[in-house]
Structure formats: structure tokens, C-alpha cells
Protein backbone atom coordinates (compact mmCIF):
# COMPACT_ATOMS: atom_id res chain seq x y z
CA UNK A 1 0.00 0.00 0.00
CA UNK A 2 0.96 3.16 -0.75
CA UNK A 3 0.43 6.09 2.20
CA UNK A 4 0.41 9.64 0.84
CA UNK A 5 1.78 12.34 3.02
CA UNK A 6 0.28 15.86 1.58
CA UNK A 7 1.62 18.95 2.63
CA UNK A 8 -0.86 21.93 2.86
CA UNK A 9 0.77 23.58 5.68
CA UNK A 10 2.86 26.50 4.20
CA UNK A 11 2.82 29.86 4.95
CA UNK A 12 1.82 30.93 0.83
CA UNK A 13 3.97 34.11 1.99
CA UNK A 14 4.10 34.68 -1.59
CA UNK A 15 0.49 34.91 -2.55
CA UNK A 16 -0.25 38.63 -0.85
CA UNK A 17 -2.20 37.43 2.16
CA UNK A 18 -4.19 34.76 0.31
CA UNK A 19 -4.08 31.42 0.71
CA UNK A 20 -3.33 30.36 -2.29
CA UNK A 21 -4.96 26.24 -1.51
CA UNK A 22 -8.09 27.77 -1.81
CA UNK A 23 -7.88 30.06 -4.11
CA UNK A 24 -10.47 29.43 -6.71
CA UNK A 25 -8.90 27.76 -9.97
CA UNK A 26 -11.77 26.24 -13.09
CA UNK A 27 -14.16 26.43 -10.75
CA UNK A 28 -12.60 24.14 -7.72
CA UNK A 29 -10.06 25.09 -5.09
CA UNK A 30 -6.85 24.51 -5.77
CA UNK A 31 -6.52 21.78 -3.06
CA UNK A 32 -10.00 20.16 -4.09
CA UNK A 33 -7.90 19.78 -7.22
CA UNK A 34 -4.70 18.18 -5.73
CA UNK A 35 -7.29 16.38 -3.11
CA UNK A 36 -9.41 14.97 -5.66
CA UNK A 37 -6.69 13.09 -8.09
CA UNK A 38 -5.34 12.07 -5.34
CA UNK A 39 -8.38 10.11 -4.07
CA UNK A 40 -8.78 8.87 -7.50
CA UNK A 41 -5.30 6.92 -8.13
CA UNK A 42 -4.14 4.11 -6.49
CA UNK A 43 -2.87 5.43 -3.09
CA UNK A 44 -4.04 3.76 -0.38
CA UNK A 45 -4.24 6.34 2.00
CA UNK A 46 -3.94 9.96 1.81
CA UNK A 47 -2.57 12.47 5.11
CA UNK A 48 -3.17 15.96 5.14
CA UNK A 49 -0.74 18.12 6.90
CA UNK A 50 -2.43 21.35 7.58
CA UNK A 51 -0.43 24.59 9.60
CA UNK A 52 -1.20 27.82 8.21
CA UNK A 53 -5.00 28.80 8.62
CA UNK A 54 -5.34 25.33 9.44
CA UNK A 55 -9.07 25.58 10.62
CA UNK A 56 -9.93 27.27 7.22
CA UNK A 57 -8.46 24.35 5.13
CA UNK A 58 -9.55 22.11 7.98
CA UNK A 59 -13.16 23.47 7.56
CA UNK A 60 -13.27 23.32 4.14
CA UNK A 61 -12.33 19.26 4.08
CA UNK A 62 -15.17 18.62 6.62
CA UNK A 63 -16.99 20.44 3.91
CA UNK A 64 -16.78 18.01 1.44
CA UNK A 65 -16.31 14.74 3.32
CA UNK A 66 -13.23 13.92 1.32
CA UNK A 67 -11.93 10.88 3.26
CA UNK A 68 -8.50 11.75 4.42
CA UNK A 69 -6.64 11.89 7.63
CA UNK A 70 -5.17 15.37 9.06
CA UNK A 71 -2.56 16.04 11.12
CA UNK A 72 -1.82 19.90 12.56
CA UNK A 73 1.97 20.26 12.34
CA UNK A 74 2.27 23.14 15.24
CA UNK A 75 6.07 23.49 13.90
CA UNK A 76 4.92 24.37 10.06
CA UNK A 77 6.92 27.89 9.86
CA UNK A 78 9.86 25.75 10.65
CA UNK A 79 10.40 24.37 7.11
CA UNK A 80 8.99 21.66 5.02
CA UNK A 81 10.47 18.98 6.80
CA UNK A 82 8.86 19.36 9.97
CA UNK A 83 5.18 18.82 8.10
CA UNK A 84 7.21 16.11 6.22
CA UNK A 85 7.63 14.19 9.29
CA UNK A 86 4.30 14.90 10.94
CA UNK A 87 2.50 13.53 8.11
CA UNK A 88 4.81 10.40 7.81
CA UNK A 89 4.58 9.79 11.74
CA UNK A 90 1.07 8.29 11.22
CA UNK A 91 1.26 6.66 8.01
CA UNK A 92 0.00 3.11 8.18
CA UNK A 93 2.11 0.50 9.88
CA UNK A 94 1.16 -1.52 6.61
CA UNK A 95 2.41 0.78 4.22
CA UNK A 96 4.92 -0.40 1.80
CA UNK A 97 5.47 3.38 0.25
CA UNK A 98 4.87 6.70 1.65
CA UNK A 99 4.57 9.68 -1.11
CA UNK A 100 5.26 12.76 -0.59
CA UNK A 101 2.89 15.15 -2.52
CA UNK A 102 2.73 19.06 -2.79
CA UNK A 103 -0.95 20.37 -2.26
CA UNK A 104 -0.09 23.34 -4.56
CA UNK A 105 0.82 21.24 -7.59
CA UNK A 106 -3.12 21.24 -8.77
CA UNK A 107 -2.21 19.48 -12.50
CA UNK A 108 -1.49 16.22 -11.95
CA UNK A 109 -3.89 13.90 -12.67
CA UNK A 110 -4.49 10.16 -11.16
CA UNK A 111 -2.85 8.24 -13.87
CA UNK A 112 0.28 10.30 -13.39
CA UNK A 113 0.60 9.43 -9.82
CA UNK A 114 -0.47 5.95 -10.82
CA UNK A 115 2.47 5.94 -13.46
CA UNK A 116 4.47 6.83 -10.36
CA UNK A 117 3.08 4.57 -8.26
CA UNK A 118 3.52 1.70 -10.41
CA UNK A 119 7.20 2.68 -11.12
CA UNK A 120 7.61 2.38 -7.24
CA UNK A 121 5.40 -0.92 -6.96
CA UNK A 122 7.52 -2.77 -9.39
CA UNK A 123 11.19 -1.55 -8.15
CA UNK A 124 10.24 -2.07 -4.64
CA UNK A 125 10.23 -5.80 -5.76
CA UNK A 126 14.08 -6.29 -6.36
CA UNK A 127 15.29 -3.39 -3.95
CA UNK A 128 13.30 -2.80 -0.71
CA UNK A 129 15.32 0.78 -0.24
CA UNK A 130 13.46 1.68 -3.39
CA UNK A 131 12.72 5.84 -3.73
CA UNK A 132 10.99 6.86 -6.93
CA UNK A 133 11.80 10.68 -8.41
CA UNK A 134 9.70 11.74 -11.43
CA UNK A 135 11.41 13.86 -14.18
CA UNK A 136 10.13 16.10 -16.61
CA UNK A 137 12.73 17.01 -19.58
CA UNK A 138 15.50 16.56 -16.91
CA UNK A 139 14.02 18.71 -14.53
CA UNK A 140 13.20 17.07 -10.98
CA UNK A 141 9.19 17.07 -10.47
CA UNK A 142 6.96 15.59 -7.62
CA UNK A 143 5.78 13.90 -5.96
CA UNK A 144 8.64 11.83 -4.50
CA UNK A 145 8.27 8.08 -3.54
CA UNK A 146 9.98 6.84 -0.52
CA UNK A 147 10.14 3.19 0.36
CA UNK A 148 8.40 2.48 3.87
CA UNK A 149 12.06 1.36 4.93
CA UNK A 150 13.13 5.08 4.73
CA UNK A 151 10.23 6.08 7.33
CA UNK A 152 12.75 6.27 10.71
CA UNK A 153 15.61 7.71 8.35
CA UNK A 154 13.01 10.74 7.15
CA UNK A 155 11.93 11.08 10.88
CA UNK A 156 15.32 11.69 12.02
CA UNK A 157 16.07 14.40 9.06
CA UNK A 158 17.62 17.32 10.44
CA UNK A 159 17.63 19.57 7.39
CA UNK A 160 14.36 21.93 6.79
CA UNK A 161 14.19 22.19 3.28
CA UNK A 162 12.92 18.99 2.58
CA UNK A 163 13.85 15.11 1.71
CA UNK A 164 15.72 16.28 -1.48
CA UNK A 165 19.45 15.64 1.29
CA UNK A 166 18.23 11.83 2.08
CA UNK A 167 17.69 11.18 -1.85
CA UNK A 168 21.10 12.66 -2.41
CA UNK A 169 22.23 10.54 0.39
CA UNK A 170 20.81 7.02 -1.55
CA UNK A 171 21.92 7.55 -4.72
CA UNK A 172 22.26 3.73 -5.11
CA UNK A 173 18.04 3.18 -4.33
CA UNK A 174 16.67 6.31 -6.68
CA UNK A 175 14.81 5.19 -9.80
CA UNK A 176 14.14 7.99 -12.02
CA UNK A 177 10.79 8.29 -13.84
CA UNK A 178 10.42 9.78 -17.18
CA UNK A 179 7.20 11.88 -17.03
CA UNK A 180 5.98 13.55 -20.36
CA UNK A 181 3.91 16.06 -18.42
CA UNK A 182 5.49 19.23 -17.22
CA UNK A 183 2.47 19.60 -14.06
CA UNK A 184 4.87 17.37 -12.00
CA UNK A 185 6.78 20.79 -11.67
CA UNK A 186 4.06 23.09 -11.89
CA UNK A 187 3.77 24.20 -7.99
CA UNK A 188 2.43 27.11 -7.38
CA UNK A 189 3.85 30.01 -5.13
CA UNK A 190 2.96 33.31 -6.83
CA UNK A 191 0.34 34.78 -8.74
CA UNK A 192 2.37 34.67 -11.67
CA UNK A 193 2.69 31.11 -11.51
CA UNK A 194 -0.34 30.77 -10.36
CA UNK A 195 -1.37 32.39 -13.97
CA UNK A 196 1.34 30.56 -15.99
CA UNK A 197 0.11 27.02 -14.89
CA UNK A 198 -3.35 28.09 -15.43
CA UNK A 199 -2.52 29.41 -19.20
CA UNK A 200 -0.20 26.12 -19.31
CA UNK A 201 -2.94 24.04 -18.95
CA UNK A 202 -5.39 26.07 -21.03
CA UNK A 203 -2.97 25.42 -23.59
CA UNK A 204 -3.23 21.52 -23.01
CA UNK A 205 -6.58 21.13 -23.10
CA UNK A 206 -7.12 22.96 -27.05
């Protein structure tokens, strides 16, 4: 089973006081988006890390029954890694994966996680240290698969900015995926990108 760890806890410092998970995008939220195709692919369970305006985004799951878990990470506006590990700290003692997915990356649909999922499901079979990284035209995308083996090595990370140190660190268990969708780098942080992805996809969809 694969355990999804979500991170929706940031600060969106860049977004002018808004926060930009739900901020309206065709018609959804951007996290009903990222919520939703997550739901629909083949993890088996999905965390929520909420921080900032945590009631808001808590509220607005209640809203719409989506059936996740949620976990408040009181250290958020510490870095990444501290909602990182909050998330992973209650993943399922039967997980075999844990993913770790952006909530601002709105774009990717289930099949691609399922491509990545399935890249991780059939590694994982000849190297139990198995961690999955998705590319896009050479450019490092999300989400990231971690085997469940990696779960006391990520709780023990001592670096804020992330997991991208422990992949650098296993260099002998990374499988790169070759995505042909640029959304698995599409996060958004400003309102530019906010309106780049937006005309991005626009663009996919004539």
C-alpha cells in the first residue's frame, strides 16, 4: 500500500495574504484539485498536513467529506520537513510506500501518480530501499516516492528544506521516472505562476 503524506501547511507568503490552496482555480479550489486526483489513483491512503490557517483548510475538508486523515503540524513555519515528518509519523504500519505530494501542484492527474506509483510498486520488488523521483525534460518534479524502509531515516532528518538531502544521500536506491507532463513541476507560489500554470494548462486542453 501506498500512504500519501500531503503537505498543505505553508505559509503561501508569496500569494499577498491569500491562501493560495483555496484560491479558486476552473471552478474548484486549488486543493480540491490536488485532493481529488489524489483520491482517484491508487494510493491507499492519503494524510493531510495542515499549519497555516489550518481551521480554514480544515473546515473546508469537513466540507466536502473527502476521506482523508489530518494532522496539525504546530512546527509548520519551521520548514517543510517538519510537516514532512508529521504527516509520515502516522502513516499506516502496513504501508509499503509513503509519497510525498505538494498540495499546490493542482495538475497532476491520477494516472500520473499511478504511473508513479507503479514505477515504485515494481522496483520495490528487487530493492526494498526503493525511492521513486519523477522527471520532466531533466528537470526534478513531484511527488517523490519513498520506500516504507526510509520512514525512521526521514523522521530523524535534520535539514528543513525537505527530503531532497536523504535522496542525495541514496543515490544507489533512486529510480528515475520519465514523465511527459510538465504539471509534476508546476507548484504554485505566486500569482504569476499561479497564472502561468493556469494558461499552461489552457494550452493543453485545445
Amino acid at each position: 500500500m501506498i500512504s500519501c503524506v500531503l503537505l498543505a501547511a505553508g505559509l503561501s507568503s508569496r500569494m499577498e495574504g491569500r491562501n493560495k490552496l483555496l484560491m479558486s482555480l476552473e471552478g474548484k479550489t486549488i486543493l480540491a484539485h490536488t485532493l481529488e486526483a489524489l483520491l482517484a489513483s491508487d494510493a491507499g491512503e492519503v494524510i493531510v498536513v495542515l499549519g497555516y490557517q489550518s481551521k480554514e483548510v480544515q473546515s473546508f475538508i469537513d466540507s466536502k467529506n473527502y476521506a482523508v486523515k489530518t494532522v496539525y503540524n504546530k512546527h509548520f513555519a519551521t520548514g517543510l520537513t517538519s510537516s514532512i515528518k508529521a504527516g509520515v509519523k502516522i502513516t499506516s504500519s502496513y504501508s509499503d510506500g509513503i509519497m510525498i505530494c505538494l498540495a499546490d501542484m493542482p495538475f497532476i492527474k491520477p494516472n500520473q501518480y499511478n504511473q508513479i506509483i507503479k514505477g515504485f510498486n515494481q522496483a520495490v520488488k528487487s530493492n526494498p530501499d526503493t525511492i521513486i523521483v519523477p522527471y520532466y525534460h531533466g528537470k526534478w518534479g513531484n511527488p517523490v516516492i519513498f520506500s516504507a524502509a526510509h520512514k525512521s531515516e526521514i523522521l530523524s532528518h535534520k535539514k528543513m528544506e525537505g527530503c531532497k538531502g536523504l535522496i542525495k544521500s541514496n543515490p544507489q536506491n533512486v529510480i528515475k521516472i520519465n514523465l511527459s507532463i510538465k504539471s509534476i513541476t508546476q507548484d504554485i507560489d505566486t500569482q504569476e505562476e499561479f497564472e502561468s500554470a493556469l494558461q499552461d494548462n489552457n494550452n493543453r486542453h485545445k
